[in-house]
Every structure is written in C-alpha cells, then in structure tokens.
Protein backbone atom coordinates (compact mmCIF):
# COMPACT_ATOMS: atom_id res chain seq x y z
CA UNK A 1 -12.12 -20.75 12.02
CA UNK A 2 -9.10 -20.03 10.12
CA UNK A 3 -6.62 -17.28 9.89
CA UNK A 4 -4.90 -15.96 6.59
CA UNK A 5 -1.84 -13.59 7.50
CA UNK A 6 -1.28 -11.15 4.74
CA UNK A 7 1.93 -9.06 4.82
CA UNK A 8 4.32 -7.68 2.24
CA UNK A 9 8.07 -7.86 1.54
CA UNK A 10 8.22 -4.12 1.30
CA UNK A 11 5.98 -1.28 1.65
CA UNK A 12 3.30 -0.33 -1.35
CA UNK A 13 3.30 -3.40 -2.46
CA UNK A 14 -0.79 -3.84 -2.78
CA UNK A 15 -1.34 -5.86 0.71
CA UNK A 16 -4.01 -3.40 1.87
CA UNK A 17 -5.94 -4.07 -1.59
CA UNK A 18 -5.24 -7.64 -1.71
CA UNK A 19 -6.84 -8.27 1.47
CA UNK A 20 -10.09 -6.33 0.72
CA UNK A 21 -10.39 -7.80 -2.54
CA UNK A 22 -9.85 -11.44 -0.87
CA UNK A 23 -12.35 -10.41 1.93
CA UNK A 24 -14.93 -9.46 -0.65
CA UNK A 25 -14.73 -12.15 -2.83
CA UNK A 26 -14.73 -14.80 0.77
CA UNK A 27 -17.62 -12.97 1.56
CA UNK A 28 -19.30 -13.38 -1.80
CA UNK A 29 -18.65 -17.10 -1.21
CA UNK A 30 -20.68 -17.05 2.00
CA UNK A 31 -17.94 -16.52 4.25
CA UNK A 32 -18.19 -14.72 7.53
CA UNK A 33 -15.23 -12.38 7.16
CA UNK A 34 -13.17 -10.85 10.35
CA UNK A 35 -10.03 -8.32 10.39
CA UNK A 36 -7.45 -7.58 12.37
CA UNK A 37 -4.09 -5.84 11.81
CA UNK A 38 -2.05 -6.99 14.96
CA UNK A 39 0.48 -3.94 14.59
CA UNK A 40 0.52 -0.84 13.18
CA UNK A 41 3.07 1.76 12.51
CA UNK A 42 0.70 4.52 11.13
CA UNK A 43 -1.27 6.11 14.00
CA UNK A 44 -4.28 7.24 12.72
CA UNK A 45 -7.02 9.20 15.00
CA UNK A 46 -10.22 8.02 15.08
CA UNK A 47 -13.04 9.76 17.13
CA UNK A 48 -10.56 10.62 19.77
CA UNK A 49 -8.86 7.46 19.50
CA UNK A 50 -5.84 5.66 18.05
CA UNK A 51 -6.07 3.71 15.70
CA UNK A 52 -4.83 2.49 11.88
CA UNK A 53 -5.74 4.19 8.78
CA UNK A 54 -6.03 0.64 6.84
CA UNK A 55 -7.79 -0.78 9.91
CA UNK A 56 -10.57 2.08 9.44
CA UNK A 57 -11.01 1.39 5.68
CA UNK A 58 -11.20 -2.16 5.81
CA UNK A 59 -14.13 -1.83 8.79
CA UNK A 60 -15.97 0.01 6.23
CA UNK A 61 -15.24 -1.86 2.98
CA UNK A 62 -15.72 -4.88 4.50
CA UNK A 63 -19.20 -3.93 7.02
CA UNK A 64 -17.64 -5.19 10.31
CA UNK A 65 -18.98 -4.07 13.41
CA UNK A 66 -16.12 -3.49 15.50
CA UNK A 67 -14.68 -0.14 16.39
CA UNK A 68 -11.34 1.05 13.97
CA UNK A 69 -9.07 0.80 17.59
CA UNK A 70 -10.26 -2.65 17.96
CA UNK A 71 -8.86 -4.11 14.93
CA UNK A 72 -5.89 -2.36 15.27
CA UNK A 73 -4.78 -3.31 19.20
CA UNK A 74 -1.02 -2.32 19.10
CA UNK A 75 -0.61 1.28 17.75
CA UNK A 76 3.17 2.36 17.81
CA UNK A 77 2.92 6.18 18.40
CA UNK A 78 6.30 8.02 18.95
CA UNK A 79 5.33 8.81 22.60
CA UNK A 80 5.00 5.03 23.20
CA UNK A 81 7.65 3.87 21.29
CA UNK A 82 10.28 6.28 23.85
CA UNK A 83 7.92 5.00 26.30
CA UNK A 84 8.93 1.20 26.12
CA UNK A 85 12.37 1.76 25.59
CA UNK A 86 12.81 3.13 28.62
CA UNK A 87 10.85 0.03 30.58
CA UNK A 88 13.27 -2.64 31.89
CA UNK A 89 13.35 -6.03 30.40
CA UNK A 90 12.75 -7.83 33.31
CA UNK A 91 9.86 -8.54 35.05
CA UNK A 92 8.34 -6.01 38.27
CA UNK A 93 6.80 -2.58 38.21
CA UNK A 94 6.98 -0.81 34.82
CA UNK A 95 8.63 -3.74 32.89
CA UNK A 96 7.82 -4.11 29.44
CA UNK A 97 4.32 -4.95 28.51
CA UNK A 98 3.90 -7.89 26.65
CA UNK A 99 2.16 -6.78 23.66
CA UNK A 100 1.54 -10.03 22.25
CA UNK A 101 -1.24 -11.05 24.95
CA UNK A 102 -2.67 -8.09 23.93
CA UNK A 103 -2.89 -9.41 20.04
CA UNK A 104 -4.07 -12.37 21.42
CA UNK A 105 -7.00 -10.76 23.00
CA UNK A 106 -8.07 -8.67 19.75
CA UNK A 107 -7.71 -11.93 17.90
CA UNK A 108 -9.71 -14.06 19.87
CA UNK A 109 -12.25 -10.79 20.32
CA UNK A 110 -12.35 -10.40 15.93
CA UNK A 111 -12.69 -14.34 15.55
CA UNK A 112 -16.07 -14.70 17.58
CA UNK A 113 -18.55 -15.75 14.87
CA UNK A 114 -16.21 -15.76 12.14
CA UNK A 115 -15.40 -18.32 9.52
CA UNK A 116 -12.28 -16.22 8.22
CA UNK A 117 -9.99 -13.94 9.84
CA UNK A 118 -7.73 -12.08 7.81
CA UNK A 119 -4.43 -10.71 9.33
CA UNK A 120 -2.68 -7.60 7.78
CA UNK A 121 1.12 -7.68 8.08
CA UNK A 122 3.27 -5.01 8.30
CA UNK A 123 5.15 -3.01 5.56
CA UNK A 124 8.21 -5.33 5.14
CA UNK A 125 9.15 -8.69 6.92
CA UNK A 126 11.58 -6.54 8.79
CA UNK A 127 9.10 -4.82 11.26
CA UNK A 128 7.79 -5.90 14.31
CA UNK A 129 11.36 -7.18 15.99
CA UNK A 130 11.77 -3.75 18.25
CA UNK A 131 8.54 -4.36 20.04
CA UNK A 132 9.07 -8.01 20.10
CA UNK A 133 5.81 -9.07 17.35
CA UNK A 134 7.68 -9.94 14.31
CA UNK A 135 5.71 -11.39 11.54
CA UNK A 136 6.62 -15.00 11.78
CA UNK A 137 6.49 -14.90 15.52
CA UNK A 138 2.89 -13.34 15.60
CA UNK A 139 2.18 -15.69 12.48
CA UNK A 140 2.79 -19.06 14.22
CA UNK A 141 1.48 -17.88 17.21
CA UNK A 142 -1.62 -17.67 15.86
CA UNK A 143 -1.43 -20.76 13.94
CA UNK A 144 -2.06 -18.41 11.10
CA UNK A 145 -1.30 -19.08 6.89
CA UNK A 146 0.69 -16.20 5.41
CA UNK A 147 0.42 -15.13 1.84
CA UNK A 148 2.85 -13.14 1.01
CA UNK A 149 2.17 -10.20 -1.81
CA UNK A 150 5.13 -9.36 -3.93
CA UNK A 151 6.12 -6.47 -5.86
CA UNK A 152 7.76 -6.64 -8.92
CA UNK A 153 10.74 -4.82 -9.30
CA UNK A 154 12.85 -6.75 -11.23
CA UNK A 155 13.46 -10.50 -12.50
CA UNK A 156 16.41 -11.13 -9.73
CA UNK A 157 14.95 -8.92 -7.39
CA UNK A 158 11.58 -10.81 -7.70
CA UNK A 159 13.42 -14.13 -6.65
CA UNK A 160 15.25 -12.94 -4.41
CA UNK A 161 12.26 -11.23 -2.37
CA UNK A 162 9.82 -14.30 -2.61
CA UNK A 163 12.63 -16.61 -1.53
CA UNK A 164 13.44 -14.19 1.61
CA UNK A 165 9.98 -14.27 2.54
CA UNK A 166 9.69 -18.25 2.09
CA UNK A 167 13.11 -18.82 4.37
CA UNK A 168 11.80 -16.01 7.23
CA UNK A 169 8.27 -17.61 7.19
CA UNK A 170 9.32 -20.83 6.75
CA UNK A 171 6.39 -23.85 7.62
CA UNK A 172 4.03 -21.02 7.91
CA UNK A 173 3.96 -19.65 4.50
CA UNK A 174 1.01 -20.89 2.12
CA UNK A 175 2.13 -19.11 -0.91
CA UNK A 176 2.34 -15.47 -2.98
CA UNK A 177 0.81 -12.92 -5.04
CA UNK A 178 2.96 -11.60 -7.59
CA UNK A 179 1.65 -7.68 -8.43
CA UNK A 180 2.52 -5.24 -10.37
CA UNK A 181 4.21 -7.43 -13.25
CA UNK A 182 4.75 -4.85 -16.35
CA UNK A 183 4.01 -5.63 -19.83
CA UNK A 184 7.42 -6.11 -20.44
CA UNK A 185 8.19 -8.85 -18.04
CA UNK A 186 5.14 -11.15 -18.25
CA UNK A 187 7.03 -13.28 -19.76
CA UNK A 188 9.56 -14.38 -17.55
CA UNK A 189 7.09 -14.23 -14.61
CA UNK A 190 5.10 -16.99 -16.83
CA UNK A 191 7.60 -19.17 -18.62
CA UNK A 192 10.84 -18.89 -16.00
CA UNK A 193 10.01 -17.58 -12.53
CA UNK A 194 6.84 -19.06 -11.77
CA UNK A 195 7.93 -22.99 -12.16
CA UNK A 196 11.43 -22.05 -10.70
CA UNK A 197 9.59 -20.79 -7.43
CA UNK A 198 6.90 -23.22 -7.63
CA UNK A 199 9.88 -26.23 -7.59
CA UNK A 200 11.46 -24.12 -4.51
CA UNK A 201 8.10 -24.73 -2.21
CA UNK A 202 6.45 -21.28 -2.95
CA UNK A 203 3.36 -21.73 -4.54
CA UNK A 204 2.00 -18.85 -6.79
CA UNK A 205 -1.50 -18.08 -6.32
CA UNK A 206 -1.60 -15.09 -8.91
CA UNK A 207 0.20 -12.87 -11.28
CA UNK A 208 -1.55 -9.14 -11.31
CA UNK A 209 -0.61 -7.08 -14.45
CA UNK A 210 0.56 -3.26 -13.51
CA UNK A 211 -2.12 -0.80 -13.84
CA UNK A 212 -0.60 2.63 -13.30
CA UNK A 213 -3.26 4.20 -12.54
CA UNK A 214 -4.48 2.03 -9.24
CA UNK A 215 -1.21 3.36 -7.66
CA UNK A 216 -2.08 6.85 -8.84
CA UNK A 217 -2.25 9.77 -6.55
CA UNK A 218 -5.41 12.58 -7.47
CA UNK A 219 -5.03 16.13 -7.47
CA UNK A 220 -6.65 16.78 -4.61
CA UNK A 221 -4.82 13.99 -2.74
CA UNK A 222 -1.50 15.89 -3.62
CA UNK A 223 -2.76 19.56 -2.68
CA UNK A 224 -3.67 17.80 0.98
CA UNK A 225 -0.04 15.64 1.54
CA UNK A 226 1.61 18.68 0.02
CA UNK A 227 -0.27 21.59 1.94
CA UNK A 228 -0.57 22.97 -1.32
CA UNK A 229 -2.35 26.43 -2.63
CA UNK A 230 -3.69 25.64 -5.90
CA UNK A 231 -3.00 28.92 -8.45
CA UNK A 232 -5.19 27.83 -11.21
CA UNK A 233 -8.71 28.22 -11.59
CA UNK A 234 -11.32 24.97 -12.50
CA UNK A 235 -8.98 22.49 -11.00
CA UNK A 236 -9.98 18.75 -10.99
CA UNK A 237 -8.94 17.48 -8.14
CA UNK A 238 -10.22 14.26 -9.28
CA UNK A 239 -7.17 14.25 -11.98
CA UNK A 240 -5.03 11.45 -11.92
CA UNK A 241 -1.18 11.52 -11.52
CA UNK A 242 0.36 7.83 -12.70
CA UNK A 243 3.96 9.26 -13.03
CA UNK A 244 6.15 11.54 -11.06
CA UNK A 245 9.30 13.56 -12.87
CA UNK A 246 11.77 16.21 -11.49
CA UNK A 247 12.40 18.99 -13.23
CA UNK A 248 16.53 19.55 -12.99
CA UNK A 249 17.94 19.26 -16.21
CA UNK A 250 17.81 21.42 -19.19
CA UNK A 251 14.57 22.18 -20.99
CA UNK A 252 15.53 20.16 -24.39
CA UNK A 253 16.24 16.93 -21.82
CA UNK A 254 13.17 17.37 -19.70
CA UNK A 255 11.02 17.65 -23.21
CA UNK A 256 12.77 14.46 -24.40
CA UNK A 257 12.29 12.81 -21.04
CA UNK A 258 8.39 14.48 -20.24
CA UNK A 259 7.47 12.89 -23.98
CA UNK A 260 8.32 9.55 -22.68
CA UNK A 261 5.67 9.84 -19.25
CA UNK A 262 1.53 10.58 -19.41
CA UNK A 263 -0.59 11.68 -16.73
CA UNK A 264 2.47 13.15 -14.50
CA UNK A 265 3.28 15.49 -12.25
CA UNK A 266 6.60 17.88 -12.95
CA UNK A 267 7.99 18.96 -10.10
CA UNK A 268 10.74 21.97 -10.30
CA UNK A 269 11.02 25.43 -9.50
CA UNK A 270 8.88 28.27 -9.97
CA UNK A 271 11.25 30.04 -11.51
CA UNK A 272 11.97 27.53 -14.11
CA UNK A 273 9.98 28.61 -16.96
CA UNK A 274 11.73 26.64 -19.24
CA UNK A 275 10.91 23.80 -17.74
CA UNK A 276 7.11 24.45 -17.08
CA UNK A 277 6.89 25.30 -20.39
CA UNK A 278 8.53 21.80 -21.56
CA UNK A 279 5.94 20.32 -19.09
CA UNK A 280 2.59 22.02 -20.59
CA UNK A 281 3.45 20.40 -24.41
CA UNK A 282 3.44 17.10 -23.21
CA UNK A 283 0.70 14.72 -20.99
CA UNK A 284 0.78 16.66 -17.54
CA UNK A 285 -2.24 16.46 -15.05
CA UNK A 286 -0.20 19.08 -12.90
CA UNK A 287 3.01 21.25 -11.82
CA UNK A 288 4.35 21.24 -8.61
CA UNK A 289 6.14 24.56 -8.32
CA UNK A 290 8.23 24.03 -4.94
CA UNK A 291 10.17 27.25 -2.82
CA UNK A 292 7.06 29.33 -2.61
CA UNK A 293 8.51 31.19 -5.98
CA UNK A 294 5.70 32.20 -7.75
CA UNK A 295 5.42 31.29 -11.63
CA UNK A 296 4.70 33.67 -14.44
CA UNK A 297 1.43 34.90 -15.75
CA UNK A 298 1.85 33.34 -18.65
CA UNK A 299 2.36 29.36 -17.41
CA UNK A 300 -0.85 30.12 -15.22
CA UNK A 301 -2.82 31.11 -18.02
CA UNK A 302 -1.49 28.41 -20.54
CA UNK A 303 -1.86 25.46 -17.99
CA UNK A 304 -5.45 26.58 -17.23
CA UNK A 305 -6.67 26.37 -20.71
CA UNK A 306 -4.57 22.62 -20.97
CA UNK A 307 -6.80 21.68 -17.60
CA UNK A 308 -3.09 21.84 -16.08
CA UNK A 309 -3.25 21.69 -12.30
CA UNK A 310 -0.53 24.35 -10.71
CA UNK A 311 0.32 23.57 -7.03
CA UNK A 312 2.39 26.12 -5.11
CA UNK A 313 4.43 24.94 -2.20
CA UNK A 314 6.72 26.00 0.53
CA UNK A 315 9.13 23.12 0.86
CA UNK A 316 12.60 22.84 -1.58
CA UNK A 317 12.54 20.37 -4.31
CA UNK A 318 13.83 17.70 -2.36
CA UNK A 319 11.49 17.60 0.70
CA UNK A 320 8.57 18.02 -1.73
CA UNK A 321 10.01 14.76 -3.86
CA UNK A 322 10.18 12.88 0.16
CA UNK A 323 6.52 13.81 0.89
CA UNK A 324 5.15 12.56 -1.97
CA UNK A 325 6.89 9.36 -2.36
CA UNK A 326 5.87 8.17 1.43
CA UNK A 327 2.26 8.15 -0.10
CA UNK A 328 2.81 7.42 -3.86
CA UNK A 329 2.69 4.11 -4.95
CA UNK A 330 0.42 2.90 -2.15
CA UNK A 331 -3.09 1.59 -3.59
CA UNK A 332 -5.06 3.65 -0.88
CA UNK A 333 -8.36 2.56 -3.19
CA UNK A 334 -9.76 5.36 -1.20
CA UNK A 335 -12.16 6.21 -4.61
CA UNK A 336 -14.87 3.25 -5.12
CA UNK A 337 -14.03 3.28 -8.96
CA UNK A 338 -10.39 2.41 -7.88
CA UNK A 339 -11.64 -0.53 -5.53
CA UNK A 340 -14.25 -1.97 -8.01
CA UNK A 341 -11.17 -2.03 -10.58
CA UNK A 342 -8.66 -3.48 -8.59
CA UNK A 343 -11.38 -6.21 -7.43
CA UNK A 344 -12.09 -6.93 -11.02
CA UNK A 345 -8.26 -7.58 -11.64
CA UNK A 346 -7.46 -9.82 -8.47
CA UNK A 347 -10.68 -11.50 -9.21
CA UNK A 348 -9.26 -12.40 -12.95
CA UNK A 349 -6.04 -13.74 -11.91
CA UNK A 350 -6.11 -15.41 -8.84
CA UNK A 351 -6.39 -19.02 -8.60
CA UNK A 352 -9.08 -19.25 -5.59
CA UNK A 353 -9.62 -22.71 -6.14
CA UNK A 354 -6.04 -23.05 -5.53
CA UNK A 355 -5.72 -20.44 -2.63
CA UNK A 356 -8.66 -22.20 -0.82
CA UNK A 357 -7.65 -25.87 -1.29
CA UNK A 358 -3.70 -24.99 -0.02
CA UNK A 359 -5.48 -23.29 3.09
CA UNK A 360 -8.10 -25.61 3.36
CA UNK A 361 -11.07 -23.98 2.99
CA UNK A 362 -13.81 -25.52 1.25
CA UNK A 363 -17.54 -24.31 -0.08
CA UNK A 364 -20.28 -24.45 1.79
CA UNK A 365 -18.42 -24.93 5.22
CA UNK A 366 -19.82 -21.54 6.66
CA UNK A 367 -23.32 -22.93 6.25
C-alpha cells in the first residue's frame, strides 16, 4: 500500500481539489483509493459529531465507506486547543495526549484494503508544530510521499515557496503541482522556473493554468458566509463572483478601476450611490452594501433589471472584506460542474506517468 501526502505551502492553494481529482483519476486506473486528513483546523459538525468539512466531501466524492470523523481523527476545536495547553508535558495523570498514536490508528484503520492512501496536509507547512504533528514529522512517520501544490503568486515568490517546501520536507518530498499560473506568466513557469527547480531536486509534475472562475464564490454562497438579506427580487444565487473590489475611492476611479474586473462583487456603502451606480455600468454579478444603510430605490430597481444581485449586511466595510476573503479563493468544488471542470484541467496537465513512476506505482498492481 502506499501513501501520497498532499499539503500546501499556504492556504487556497487547490490541495483539496488536487487530491480528489488525483483520487478519481487512481480510481479510474483501478486503484483502491483511501483518505485520511491526519489534522484538521476547521471543525466541522457532522451528525452530532466533529469532524472536517474537506474530510466530509472527499467521503462522498470519492464513495468511501468510512464515517466523516474517521478520516479526520485529530479535530482542533478551541475548547481542546485551551484544553491541551493546560496539560503538563510530562508524563502521569492528565499529561498531554499523544495525538500522533491516534493518527496512527486512523491510518492503519483507512489503509485496510487499500492500494492508495491519500493524506491531506494542512493549510501551510507551518501548522501542526503547537500540537506536536507537523507535516514532515507526520509525513515520515508514515513513510508517506508528499506532493506539494503551489500557488502562483509571483515569479520569486514561486521559487522561493517550492524551495521552502523542498528544504522543510526534505527526503520525503516526491515533487509539486504548480496552480494557478496566469496567462501572463506561462512563460517563465515553462522556459525559466521549471528546469531551474527541476536542477534543484524538485520535480514538477504539472503546471495548471488559472481559471477564475473555479475559485469563484456563488451568490448564494456569499448571502450564507455574509448572513446576508438579499433586496432584489429574481436573484440567481447560482451567479458567479470571480473578482472582489472595494468601493472607497471616487466614482470616476472606481468606474476606471470596475471596467478593468468582470463577474465581481463591489463592496461599499449603502449610501454610496455614486459608487453603486459606477458598479451597475460595468460586469457586476452583485453589490455588497455593508452598515445595514439601506440603498436607494432607484439602484434596486436598476440592478434588478441588469440581473444585479444586492446583498444588505450588518458588518462595516472592513469586517465584511475579512469574511469573505477566509472563504474566497478556496476551490470548495462544492457544485459538480466545478469538479468535472477542474478534473478535466488536472487531468490535461499532469504528467501521471511521471507522478506514478517517481512514487512507484505501476498499472495493473491493484489486480
């Protein structure tokens, strides 16, 4: 059986939809297919019980049998977090549990009659450490291969990240995914990065283009995280935001600046008119009208025959801006069109003949 450990440098990078798209395609191959995500910092509650929100979607994208809690065996809640610190370090009554046995169990538990068990990593390289299951610890210790999947955010930042993750993984990373690479900067991944990372020991297994509107919230996604009341009538809650602008400046700036963005959402204050106004002449799937100030008439009625979206909600600017961005950017891949897509595009530029050869998996070994 072997284990492939995939984790991130930094959060909403694509791990989550990496992994199903790699579990689907290993199980198109013939390849009994386990999960397990050894630690989890998103408590999720499933039928009365803990548990992680990707741990829940992969069970049912992938048809495993196991309950949600069981692929997910450490859960850090808030209560239990204040809980350990308090525990001695030392052995005797009340000590710290050592969570890592526990992994062990769950692993040994999602392995039985698999040919392939893949790991989920954390966020970022950095968690882990405060509970004692960093990723490289928890990685060798289960003698698994990590692949780590890299975001692109710039050509020295690239570098810089895939080399971090190659010098904390050390003799346990297998290789990366680069995703996200814009239009603009598929060349330098090709031509300079690639073969300068490559002669540095990290082997690239694929280069995945940026599609906007994978990482896309919906409508309706925003009027849940937001608590939202929705003032316009025929909504599509289906409606995809790709791009997210604040509304602070003057109204000739924001229509320079809105011309340059499609599908987004404008977020400003009800009681700037200007602004909404700016907003409805250019691509906008919604308004976000934050401080409970209602807008006037007249913006309802415009952005209703535009198929304009107007949220209403409580919070300031600011803590409306903080809410979103903990969820935006994150391929949830909740919608089955947004799952099929993504599969389509890790299926087009992956090397799997590479991936499985550097791992060692061959063809025809899980018959």
């Amino acid at each position: 059986m072997k284990s492939i450990y995939i984790t991130s440098v930094e959060r909403f990078s694509g791990k989550t939809a990496a992994i199903l798209a790699l579990g689907r395609h290993l199980q198109a191959d013939g390849f009994k297919v386990g999960y397990l995500k050894p630690l989890s910092l998103q408590p999720w509650r499933v039928a009365g019980r803990i548990a992680d929100e990707d741990a829940t979607f992969a069970k049912e994208v992938l048809g495993l049998a196991a309950k949600p809690w069981e692929l997910s065996p450490v859960v850090i809640t808030p209560e239990f977090l204040r809980e350990r610190l308090r525990a001695p370090l030392t052995e005797g009554e009340g000590a710290e549990i050592d969570l890592m046995d526990e992994v062990l169990t769950a692993f040994e538990k999602a392995s039985l009659g698999m040919d392939i068990l893949l790991l989920e990593g954390g966020g970022s390289l950095r968690e882990g450490h405060a509970v004692r299951l960093p990723t490289p610890e928890v990685a060798r210790t289960l003698s698994s291969c990590v692949i780590v999947i890299v975001k692109y955010r710039s050509d020295i930042r690239l570098l810089d990240d895939a080399l971090s993750a190659l010098a904390r993984m050390k003799d346990c990373m297998c290789g990366a995914i680069i995703n996200r690479v814009p239009t603009e900067a598929a060349a330098f991944i090709h031509d300079l990065a690639v073969p300068y990372l490559e002669k540095r020991g990290v082997p690239i297994f694929g280069i995945l283009p940026e599609v906007s509107r994978l990482a896309a919230l919906t409508v309706g996604e925003l009027v849940q995280v937001l608590d939202a009341r929705v003032l316009t009538e025929g909504t599509d809650p289906q409606a995809r935001v790709e791009t997210l602008t604040v509304g602070a400046m003057t109204a000739d700036t924001a229509l320079h600046r809105f011309r340059e963005q499609v599908n987004k959402a404008v977020i400003t204050g009800g009681d700037r008119t200007d602004i909404q106004l700016a907003a409805l002449e250019t691509s906008t799937t919604c308004l976000i009208l934050t401080g409970n100030l209602h807008p006037s008439p007249l913006i309802v009625r415009q952005a209703e025959s535009l198929g304009v979206a107007v949220l209403l909600v409580r919070d300031n600017t600011m803590e409306t801006v903080e809410a979103i961005e903990r969820v935006f950017g994150k391929s949830r891949l909740g919608q089955e069109a947004k799952l099929i897509e993504f599969q389509e595009l890790f299926e087009k530029h992956v090397d799997f003949e590479r991936l499985y050869r550097v791992i060692g998996i061959e063809t025809g070994e899980s018959e």
